[in-house]
N, C-alpha and C. Protein backbone atom coordinates (compact mmCIF):
# COMPACT_ATOMS: atom_id res chain seq x y z
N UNK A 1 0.78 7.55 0.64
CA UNK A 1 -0.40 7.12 1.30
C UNK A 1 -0.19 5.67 1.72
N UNK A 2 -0.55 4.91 3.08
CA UNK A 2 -0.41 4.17 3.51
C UNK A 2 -1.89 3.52 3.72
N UNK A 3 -2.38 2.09 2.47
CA UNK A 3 -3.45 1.77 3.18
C UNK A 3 -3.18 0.28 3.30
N UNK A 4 -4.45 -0.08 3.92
CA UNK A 4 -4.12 -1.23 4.78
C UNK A 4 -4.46 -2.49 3.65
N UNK A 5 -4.25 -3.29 3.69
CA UNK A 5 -4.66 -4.74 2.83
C UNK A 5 -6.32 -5.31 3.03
N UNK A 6 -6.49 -5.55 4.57
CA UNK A 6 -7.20 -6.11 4.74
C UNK A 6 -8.24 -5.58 5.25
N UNK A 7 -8.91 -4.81 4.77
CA UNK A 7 -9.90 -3.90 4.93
C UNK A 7 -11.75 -4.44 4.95
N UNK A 8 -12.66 -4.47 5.11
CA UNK A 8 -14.06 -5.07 5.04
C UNK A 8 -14.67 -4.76 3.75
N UNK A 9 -15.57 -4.94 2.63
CA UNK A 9 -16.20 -4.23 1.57
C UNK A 9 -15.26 -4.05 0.70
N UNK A 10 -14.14 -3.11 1.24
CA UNK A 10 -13.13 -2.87 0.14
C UNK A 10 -11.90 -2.89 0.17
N UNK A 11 -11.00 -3.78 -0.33
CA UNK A 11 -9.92 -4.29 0.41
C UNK A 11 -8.87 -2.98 -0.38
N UNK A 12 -7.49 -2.96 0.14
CA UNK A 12 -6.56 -2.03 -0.43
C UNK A 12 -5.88 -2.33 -1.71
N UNK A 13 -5.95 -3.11 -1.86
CA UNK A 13 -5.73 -3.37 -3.40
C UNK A 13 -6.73 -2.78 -4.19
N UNK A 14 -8.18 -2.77 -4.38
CA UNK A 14 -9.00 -2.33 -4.95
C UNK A 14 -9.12 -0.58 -4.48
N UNK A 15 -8.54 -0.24 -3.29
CA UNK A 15 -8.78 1.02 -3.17
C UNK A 15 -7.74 1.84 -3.79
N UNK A 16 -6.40 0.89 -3.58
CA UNK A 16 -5.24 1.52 -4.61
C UNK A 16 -5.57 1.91 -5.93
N UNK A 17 -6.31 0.76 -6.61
CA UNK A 17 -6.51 0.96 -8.25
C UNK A 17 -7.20 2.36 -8.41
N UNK A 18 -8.54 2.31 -7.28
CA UNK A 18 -9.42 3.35 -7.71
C UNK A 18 -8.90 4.67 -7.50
N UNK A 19 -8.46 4.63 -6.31
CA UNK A 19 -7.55 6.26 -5.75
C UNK A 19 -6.23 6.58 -7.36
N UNK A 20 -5.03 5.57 -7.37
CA UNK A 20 -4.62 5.95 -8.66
C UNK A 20 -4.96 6.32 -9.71
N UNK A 21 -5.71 5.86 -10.31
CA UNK A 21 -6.87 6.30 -11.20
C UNK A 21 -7.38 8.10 -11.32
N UNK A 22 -7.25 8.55 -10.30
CA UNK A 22 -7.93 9.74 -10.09
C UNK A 22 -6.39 10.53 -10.84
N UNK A 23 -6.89 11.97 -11.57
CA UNK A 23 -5.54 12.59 -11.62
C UNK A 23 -5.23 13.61 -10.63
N UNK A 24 -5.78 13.66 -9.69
CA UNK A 24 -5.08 14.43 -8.46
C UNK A 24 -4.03 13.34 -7.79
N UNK A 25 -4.15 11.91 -8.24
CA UNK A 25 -3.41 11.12 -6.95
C UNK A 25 -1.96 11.14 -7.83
N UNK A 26 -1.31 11.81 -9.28
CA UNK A 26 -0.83 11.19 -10.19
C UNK A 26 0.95 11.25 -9.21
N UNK A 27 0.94 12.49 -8.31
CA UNK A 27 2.44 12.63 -7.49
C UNK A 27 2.24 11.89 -6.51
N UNK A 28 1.22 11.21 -5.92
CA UNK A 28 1.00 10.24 -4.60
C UNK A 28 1.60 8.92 -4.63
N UNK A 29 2.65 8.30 -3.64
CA UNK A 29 3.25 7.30 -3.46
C UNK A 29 2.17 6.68 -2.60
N UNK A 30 2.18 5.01 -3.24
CA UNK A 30 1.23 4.70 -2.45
C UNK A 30 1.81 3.41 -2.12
N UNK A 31 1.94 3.30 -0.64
CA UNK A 31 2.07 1.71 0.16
C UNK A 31 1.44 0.78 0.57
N UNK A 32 1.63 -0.48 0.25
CA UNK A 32 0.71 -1.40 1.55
C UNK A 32 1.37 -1.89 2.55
N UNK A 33 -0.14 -2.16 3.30
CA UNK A 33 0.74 -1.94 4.83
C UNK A 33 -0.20 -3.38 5.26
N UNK A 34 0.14 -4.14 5.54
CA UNK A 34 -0.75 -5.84 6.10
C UNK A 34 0.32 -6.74 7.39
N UNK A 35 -0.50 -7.75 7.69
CA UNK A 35 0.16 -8.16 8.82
C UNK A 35 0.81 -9.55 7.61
N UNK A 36 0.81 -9.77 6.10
CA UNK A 36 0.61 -10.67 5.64
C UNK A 36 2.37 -10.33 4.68
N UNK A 37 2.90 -10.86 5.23
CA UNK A 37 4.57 -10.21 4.09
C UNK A 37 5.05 -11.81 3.14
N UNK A 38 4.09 -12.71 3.01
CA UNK A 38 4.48 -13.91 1.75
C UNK A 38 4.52 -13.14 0.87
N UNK A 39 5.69 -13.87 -0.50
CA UNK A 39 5.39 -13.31 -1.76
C UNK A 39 4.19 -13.18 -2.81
N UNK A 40 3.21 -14.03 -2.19
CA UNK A 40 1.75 -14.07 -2.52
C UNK A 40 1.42 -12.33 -2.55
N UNK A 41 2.03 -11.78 -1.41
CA UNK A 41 0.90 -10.51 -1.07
C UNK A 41 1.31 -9.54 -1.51
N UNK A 42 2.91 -9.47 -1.57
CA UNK A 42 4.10 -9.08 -2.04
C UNK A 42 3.74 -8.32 -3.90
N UNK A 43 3.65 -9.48 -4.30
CA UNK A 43 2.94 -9.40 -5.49
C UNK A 43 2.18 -8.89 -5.72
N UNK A 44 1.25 -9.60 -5.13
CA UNK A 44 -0.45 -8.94 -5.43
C UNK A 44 -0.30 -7.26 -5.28
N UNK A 45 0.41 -6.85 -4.00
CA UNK A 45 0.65 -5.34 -3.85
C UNK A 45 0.90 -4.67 -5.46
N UNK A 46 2.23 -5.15 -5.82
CA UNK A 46 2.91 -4.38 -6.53
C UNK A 46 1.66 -4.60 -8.26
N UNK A 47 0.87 -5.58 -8.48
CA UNK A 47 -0.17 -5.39 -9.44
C UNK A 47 -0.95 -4.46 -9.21
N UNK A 48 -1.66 -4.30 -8.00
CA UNK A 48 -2.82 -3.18 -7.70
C UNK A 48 -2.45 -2.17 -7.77
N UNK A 49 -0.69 -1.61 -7.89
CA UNK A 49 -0.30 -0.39 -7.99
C UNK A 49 0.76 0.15 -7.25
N UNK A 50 0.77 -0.88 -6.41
CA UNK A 50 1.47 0.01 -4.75
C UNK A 50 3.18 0.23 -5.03
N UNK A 51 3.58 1.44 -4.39
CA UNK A 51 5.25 1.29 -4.69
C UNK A 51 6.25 0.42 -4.02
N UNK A 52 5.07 0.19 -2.98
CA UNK A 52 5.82 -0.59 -1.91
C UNK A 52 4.85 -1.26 -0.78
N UNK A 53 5.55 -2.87 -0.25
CA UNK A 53 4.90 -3.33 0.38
C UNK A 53 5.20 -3.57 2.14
N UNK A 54 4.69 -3.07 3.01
CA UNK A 54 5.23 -3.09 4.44
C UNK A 54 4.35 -4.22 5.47
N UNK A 55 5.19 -4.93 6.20
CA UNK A 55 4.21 -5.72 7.20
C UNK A 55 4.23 -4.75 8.68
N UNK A 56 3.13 -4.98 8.68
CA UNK A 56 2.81 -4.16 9.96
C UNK A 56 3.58 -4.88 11.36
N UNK A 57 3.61 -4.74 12.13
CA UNK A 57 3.66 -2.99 11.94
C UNK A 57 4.88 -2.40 11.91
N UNK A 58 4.88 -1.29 11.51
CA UNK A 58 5.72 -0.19 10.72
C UNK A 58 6.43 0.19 11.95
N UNK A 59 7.26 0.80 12.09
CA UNK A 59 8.73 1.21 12.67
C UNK A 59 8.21 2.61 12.60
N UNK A 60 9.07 3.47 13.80
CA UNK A 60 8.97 4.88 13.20
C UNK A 60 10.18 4.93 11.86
N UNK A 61 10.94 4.50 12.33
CA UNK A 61 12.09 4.31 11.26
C UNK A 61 11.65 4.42 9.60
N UNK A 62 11.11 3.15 9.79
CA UNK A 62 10.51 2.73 8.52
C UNK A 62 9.69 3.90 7.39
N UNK A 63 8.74 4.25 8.70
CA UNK A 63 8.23 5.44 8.41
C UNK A 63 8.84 6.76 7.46
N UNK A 64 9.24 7.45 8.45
CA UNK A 64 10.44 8.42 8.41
C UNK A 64 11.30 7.76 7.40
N UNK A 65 12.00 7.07 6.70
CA UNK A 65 12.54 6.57 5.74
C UNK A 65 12.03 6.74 4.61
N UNK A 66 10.40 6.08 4.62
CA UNK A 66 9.59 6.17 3.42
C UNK A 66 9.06 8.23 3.24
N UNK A 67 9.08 8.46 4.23
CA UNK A 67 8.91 9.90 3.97
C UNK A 67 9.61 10.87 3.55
N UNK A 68 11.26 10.57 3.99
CA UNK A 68 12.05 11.37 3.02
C UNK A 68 12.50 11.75 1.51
């Protein structure tokens, strides 16, 4: 699952925690995806949960990479 960082109300860090949390999400890889790639955000990603952090925008490549 690919969500975004910078979201209104509820940013993706907080939506990561809550979606992981659930036990249907327990086989779901989950990415962030922001226009923001410092190690500030870098970080922050990989606390809220995420497996991985991407700056937008994404490649098909990139994509297709993370999907195989």
């Amino acid at each position: 699952m690919f969500l975004d960082i910078g979201m209104p109300d509820l940013d993706g860090y907080e939506l990561c925690k809550i979606l992981k949390a659930l036990p249907e999400a327990n086989m779901v890889k989950f990415y962030s995806q922001s226009g923001w790639g410092t190690d500030k955000y870098i970080e922050s990603s990989r606390q809220a949960g995420f497996d991985d952090h991407f700056v937008k925008p994404l490649s098909k490549e990139t994509i297709k990479k993370v999907m195989d």
